[in-house]
C-alpha atoms as a PDB file:
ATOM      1  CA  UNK A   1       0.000   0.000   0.000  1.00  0.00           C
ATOM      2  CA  UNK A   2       1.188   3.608  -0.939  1.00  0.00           C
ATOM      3  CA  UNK A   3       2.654   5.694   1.969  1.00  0.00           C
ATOM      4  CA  UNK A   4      -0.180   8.479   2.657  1.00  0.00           C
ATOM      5  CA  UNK A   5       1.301  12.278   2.520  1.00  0.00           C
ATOM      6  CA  UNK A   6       0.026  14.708   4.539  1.00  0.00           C
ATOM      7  CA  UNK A   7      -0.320  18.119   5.459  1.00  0.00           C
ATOM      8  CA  UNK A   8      -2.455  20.413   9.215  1.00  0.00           C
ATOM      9  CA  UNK A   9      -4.746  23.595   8.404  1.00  0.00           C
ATOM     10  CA  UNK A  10      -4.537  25.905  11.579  1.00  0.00           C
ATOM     11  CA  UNK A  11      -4.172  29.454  12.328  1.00  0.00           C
ATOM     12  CA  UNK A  12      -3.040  31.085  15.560  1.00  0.00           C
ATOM     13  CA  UNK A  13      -1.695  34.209  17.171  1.00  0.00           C
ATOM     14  CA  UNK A  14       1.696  34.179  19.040  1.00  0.00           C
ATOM     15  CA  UNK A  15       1.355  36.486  21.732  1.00  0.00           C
ATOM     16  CA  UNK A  16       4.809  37.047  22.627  1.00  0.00           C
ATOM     17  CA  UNK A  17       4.501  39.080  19.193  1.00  0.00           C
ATOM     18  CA  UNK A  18       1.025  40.686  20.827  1.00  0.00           C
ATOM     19  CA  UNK A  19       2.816  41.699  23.528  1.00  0.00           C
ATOM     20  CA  UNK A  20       5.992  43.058  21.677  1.00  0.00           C
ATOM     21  CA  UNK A  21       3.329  45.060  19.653  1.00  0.00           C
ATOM     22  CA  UNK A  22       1.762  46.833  22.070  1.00  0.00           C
ATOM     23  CA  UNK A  23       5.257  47.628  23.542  1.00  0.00           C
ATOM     24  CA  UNK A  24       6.281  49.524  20.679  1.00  0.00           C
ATOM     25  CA  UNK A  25       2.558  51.451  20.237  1.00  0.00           C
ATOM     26  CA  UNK A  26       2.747  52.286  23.658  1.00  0.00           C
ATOM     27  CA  UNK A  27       6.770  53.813  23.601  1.00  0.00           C
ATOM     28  CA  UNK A  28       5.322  55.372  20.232  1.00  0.00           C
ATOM     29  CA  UNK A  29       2.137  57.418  22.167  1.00  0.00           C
ATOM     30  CA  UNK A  30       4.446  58.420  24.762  1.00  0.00           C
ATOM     31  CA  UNK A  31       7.051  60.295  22.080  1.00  0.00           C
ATOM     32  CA  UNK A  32       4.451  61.965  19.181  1.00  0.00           C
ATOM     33  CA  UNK A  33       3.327  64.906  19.438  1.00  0.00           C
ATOM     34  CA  UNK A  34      -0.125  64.567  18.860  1.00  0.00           C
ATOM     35  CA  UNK A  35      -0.605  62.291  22.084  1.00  0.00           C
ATOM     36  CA  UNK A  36       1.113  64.761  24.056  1.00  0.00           C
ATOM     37  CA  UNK A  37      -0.519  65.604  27.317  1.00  0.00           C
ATOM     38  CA  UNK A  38      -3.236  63.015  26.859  1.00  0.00           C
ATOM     39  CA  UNK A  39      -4.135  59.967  28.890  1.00  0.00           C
ATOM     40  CA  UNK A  40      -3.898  56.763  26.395  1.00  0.00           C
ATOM     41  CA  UNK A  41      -3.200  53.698  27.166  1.00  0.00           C
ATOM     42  CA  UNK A  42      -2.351  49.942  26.218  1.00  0.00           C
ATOM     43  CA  UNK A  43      -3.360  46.614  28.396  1.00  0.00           C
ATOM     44  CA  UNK A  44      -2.446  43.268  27.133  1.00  0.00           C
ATOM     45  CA  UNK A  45      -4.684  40.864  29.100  1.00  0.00           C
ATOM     46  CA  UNK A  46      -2.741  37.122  28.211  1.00  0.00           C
ATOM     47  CA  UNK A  47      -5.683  35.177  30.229  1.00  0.00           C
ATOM     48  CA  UNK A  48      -8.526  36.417  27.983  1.00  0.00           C
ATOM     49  CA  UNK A  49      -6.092  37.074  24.672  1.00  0.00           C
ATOM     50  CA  UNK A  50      -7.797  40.580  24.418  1.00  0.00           C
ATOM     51  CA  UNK A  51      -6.008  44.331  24.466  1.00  0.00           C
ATOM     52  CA  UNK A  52      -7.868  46.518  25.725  1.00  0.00           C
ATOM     53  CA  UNK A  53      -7.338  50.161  24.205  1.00  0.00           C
ATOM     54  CA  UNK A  54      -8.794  53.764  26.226  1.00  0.00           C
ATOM     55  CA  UNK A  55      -8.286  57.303  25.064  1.00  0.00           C
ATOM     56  CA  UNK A  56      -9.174  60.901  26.103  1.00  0.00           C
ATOM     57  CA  UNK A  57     -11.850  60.988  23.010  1.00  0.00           C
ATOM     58  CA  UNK A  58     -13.117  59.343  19.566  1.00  0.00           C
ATOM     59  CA  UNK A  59     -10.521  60.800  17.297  1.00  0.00           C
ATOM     60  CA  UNK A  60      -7.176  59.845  19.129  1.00  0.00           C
ATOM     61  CA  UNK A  61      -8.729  56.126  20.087  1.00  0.00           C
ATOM     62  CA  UNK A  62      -8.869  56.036  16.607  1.00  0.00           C
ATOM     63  CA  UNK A  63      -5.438  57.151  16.025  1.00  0.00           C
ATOM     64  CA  UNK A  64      -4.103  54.978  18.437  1.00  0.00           C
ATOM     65  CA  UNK A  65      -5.727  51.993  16.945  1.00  0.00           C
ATOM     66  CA  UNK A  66      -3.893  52.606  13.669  1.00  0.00           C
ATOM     67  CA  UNK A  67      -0.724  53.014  15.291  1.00  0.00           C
ATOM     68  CA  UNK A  68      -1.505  49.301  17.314  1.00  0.00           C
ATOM     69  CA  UNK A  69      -2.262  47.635  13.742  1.00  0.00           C
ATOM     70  CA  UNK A  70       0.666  48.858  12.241  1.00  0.00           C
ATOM     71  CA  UNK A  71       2.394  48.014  14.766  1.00  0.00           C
ATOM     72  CA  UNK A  72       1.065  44.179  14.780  1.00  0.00           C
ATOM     73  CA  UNK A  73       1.332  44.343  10.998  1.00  0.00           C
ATOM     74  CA  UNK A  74       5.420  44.932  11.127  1.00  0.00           C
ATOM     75  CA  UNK A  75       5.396  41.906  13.695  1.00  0.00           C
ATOM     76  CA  UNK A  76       4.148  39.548  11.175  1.00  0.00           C
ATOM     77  CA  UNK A  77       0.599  39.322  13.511  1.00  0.00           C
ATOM     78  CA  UNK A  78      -2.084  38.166  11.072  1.00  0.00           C
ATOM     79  CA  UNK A  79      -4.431  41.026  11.178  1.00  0.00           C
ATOM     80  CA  UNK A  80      -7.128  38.771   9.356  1.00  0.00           C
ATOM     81  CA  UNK A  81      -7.076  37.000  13.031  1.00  0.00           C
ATOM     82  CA  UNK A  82      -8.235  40.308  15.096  1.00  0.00           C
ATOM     83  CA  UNK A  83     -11.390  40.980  15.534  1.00  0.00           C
ATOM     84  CA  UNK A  84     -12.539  44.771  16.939  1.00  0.00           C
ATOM     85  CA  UNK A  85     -15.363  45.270  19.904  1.00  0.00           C
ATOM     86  CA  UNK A  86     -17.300  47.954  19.087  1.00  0.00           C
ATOM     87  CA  UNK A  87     -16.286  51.485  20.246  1.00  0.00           C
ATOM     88  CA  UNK A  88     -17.680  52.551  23.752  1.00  0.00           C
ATOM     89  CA  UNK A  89     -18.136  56.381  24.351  1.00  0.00           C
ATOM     90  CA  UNK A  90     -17.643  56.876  28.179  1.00  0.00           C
ATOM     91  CA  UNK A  91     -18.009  59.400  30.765  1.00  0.00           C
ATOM     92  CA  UNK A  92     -16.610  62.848  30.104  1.00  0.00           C
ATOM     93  CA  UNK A  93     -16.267  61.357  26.677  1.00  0.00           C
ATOM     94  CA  UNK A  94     -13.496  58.795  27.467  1.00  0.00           C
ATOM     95  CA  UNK A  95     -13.870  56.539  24.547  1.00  0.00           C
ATOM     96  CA  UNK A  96     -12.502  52.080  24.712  1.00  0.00           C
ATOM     97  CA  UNK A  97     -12.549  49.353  22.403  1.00  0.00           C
ATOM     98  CA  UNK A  98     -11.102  46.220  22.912  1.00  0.00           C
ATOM     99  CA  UNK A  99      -9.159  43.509  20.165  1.00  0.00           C
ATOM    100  CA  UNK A 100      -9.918  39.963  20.588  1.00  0.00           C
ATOM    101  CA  UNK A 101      -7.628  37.293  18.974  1.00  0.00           C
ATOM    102  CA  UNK A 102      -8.899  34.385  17.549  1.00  0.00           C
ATOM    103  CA  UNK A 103      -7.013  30.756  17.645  1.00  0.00           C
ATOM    104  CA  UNK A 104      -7.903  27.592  15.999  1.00  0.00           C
ATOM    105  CA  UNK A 105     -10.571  27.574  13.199  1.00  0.00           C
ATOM    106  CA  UNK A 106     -13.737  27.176  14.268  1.00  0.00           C
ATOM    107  CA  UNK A 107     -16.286  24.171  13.160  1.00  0.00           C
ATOM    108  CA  UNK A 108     -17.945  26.240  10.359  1.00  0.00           C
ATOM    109  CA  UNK A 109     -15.004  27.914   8.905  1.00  0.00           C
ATOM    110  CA  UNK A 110     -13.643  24.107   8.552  1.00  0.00           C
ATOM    111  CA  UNK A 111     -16.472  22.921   6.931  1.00  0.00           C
ATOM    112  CA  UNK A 112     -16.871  25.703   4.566  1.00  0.00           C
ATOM    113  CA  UNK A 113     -12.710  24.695   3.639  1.00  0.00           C
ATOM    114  CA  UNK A 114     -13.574  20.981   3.795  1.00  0.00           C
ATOM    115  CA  UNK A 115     -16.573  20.838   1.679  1.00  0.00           C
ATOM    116  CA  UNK A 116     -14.183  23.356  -0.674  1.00  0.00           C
ATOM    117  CA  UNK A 117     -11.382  21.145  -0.708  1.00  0.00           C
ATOM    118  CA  UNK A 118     -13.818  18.270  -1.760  1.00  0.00           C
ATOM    119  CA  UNK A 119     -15.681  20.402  -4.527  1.00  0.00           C
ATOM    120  CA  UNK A 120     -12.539  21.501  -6.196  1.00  0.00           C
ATOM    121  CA  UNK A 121     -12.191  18.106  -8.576  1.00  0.00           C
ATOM    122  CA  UNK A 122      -9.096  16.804  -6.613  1.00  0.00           C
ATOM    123  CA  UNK A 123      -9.653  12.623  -6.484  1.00  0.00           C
ATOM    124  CA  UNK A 124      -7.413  11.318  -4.096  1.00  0.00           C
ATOM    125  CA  UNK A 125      -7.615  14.131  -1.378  1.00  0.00           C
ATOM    126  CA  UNK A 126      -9.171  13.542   1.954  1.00  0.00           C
ATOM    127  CA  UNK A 127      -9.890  16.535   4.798  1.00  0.00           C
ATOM    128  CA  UNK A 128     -10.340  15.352   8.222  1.00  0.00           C
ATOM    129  CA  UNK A 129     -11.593  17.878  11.342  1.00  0.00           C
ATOM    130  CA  UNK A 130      -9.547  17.729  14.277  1.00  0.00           C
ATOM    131  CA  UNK A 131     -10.268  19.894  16.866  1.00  0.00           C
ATOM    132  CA  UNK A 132      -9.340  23.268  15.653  1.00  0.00           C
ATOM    133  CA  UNK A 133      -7.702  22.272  12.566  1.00  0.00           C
ATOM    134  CA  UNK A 134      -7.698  20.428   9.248  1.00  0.00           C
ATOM    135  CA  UNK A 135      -5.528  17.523   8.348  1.00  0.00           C
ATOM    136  CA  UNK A 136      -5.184  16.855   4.566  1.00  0.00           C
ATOM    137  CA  UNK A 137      -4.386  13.684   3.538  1.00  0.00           C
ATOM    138  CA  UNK A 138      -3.443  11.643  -0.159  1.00  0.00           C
ATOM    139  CA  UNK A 139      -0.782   9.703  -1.674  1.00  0.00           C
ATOM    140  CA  UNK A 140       0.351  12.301  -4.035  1.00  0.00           C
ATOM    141  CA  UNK A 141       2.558  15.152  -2.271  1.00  0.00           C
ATOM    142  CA  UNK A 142       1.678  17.313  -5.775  1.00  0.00           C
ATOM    143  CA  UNK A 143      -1.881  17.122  -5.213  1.00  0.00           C
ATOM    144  CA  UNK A 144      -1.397  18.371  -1.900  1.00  0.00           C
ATOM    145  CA  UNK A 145       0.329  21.308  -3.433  1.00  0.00           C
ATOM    146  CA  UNK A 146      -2.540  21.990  -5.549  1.00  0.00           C
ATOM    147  CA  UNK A 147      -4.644  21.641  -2.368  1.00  0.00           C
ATOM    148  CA  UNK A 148      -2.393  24.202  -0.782  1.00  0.00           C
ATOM    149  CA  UNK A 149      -2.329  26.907  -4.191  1.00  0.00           C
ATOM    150  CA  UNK A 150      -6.110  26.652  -4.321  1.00  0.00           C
ATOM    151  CA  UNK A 151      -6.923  27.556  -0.824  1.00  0.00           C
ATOM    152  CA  UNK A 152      -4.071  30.243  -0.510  1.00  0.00           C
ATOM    153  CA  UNK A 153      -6.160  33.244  -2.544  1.00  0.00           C
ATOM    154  CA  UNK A 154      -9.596  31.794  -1.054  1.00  0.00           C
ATOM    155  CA  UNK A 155     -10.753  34.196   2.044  1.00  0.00           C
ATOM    156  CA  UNK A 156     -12.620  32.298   4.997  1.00  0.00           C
ATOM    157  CA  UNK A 157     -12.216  35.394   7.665  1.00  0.00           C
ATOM    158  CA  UNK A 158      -8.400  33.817   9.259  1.00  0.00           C
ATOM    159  CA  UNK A 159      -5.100  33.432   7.937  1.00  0.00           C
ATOM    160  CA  UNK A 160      -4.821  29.664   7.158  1.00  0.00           C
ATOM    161  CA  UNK A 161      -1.500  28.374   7.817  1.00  0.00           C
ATOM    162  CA  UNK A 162      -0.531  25.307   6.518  1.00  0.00           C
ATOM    163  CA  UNK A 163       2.367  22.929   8.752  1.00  0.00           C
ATOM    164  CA  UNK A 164       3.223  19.368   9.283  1.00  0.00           C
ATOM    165  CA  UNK A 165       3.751  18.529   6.079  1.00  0.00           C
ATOM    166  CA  UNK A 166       4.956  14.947   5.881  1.00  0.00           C
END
């Protein structure tokens, strides 16, 4: 019997790079001059995978979100994987939002890939659901290349990342 080849769907968020991020936005706020003399700050929370962002109004929260995605963008953070609460307006007109992470794809994302992967004429190719992730499986490592190619410009919300290929 022919040796099956194989490849894992996942996506995830490494936090160290989160928390390097915010770092930098936070050094950043402190040193331009349009954040001068305002209160703005930066919390990482690593047990709920959120940041939490509060400014002095609507404008500079919004300024201060661009300068946390382009700071997660030069880190290599998959900004597909963020996902925004919506802004809150405060007392005195102290306005928060907070960024959520998400890890794993979840089950209807990896259906929506699986049944994908099946419609796209490949034979021999076989999408299991494990957990959070996909494993693809066939004989042929060159259909699992096409596999690979035909999902990369496909958009399903994350940043599939494809590992474990054996």
């Amino acid at each position: 019997m022919a040796k099956k080849q194989s490849f894992d769907i996942s996506t995830s968020v490494d936090f160290q790079e989160v928390d390097n991020a915010v770092n930098q936005a936070i050094r950043e706020t402190q040193t331009r001059y349009d954040f001068k003399g305002t209160d703005c700050s930066l919390e990482l929370d690593r047990g709920a995978g959120a940041v939490k962002l509060e400014a002095d109004d609507e404008f500079r929260l919004t300024q201060l979100m661009n300068v946390f995605r382009e700071k997660l963008a030069r880190r290599n953070v998959p900004l597909k994987n963020i996902y925004e609460s919506k802004i809150e307006v405060g007392s005195l007109g102290r306005a928060r939002v907070t960024f959520g992470f998400k890890s794993g794809i979840d089950q209807e994302t990896a259906k929506k890939i699986s049944k994908d992967i099946r419609d796209s004429g490949l034979k021999k190719v076989q999408v299991q659901i494990q957990g959070d992730e996909l494993r693809v499986t066939s004989p042929s490592r060159d259909e699992l290349q096409e596999v690979i190619a035909f999902l990369k410009p496909k958009d399903y919300g994350v940043e599939l990342m494809f590992g474990n290929y054996r």
